[in-house]
N, C-alpha and C. Protein backbone atom coordinates (compact mmCIF):
# COMPACT_ATOMS: atom_id res chain seq x y z
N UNK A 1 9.12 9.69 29.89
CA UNK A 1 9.25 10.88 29.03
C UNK A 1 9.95 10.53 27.72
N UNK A 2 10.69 9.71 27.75
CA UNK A 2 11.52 9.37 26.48
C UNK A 2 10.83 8.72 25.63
N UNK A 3 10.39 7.48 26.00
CA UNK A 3 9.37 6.76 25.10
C UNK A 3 8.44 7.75 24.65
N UNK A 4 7.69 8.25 25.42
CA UNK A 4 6.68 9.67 24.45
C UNK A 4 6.97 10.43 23.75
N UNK A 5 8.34 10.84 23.93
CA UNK A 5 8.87 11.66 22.72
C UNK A 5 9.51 10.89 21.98
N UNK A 6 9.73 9.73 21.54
CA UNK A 6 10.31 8.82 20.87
C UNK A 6 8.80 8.57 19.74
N UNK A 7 7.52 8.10 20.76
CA UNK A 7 6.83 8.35 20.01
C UNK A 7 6.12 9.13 19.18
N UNK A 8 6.29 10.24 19.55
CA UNK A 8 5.93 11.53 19.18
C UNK A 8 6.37 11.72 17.80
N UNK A 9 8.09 11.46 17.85
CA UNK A 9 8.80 11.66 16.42
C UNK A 9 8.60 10.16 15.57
N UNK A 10 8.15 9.46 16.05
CA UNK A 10 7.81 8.05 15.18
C UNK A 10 6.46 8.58 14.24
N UNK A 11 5.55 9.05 14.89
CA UNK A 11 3.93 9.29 14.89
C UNK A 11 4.54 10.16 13.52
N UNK A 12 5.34 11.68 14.24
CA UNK A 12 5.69 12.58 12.81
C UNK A 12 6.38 12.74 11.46
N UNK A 13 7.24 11.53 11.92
CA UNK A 13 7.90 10.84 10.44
C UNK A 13 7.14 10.26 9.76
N UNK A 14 5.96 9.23 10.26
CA UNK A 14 4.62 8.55 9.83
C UNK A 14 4.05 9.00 9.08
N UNK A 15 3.58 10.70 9.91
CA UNK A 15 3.02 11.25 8.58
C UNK A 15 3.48 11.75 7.94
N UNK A 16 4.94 12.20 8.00
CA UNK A 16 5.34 12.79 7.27
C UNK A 16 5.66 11.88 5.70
N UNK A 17 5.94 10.78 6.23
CA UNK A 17 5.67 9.79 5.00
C UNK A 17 4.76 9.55 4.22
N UNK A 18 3.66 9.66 4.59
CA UNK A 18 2.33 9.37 4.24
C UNK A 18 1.86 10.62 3.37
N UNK A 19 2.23 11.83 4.48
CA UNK A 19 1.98 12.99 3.07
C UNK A 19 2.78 13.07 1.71
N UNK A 20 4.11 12.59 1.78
CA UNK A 20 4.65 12.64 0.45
C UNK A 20 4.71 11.67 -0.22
N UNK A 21 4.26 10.80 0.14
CA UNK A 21 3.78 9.81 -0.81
C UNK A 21 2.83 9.47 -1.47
N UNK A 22 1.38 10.66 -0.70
CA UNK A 22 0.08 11.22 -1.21
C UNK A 22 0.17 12.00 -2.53
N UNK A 23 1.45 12.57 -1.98
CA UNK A 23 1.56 13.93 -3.03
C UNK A 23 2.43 13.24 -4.23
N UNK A 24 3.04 11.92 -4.20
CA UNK A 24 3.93 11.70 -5.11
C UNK A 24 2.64 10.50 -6.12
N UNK A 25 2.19 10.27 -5.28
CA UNK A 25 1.20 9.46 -6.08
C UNK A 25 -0.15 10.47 -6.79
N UNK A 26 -0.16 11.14 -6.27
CA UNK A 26 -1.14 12.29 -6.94
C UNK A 26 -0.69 13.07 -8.16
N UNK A 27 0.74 13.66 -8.09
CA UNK A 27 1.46 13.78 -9.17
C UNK A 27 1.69 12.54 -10.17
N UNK A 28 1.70 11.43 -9.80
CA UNK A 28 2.23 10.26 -10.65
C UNK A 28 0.86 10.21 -11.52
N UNK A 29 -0.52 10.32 -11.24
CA UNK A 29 -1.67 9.98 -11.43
C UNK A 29 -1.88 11.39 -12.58
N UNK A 30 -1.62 12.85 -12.03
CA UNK A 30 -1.80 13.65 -12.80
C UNK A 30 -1.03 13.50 -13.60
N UNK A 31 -0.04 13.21 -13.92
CA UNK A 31 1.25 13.17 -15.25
C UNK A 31 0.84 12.09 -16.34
N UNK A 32 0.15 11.07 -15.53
CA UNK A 32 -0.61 9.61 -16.56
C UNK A 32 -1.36 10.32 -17.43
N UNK A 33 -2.62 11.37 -16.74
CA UNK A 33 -3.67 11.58 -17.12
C UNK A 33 -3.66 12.81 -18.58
N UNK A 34 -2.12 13.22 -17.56
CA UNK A 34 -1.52 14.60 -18.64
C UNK A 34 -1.38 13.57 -20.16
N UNK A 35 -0.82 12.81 -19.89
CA UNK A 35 0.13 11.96 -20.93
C UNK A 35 -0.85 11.52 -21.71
N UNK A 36 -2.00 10.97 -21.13
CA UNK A 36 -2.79 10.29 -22.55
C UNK A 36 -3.47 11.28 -23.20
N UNK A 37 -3.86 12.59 -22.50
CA UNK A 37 -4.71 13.59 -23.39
C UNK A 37 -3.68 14.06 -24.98
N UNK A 38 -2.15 13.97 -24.90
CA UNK A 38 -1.43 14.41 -26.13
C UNK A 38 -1.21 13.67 -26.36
């Protein structure tokens, strides 16, 4: 039982990483794109 919920919160930090780093690179990409149009 422990190991599964050990993995469980490994798995959800995972993505939880993965989504904000989607979102920080998506912002990083929109701010480039902002930047060269002015």
């Amino acid at each position: 039982m422990r190991e599964a919920e050990r993995g469980k919160i490994v798995s959800f930090a995972n993505t939880a990483l993965l989504i904000i780093s989607g979102l920080l690179l998506a912002y990083l990409l929109y701010a480039l794109l902002k930047a060269e149009r002015f």
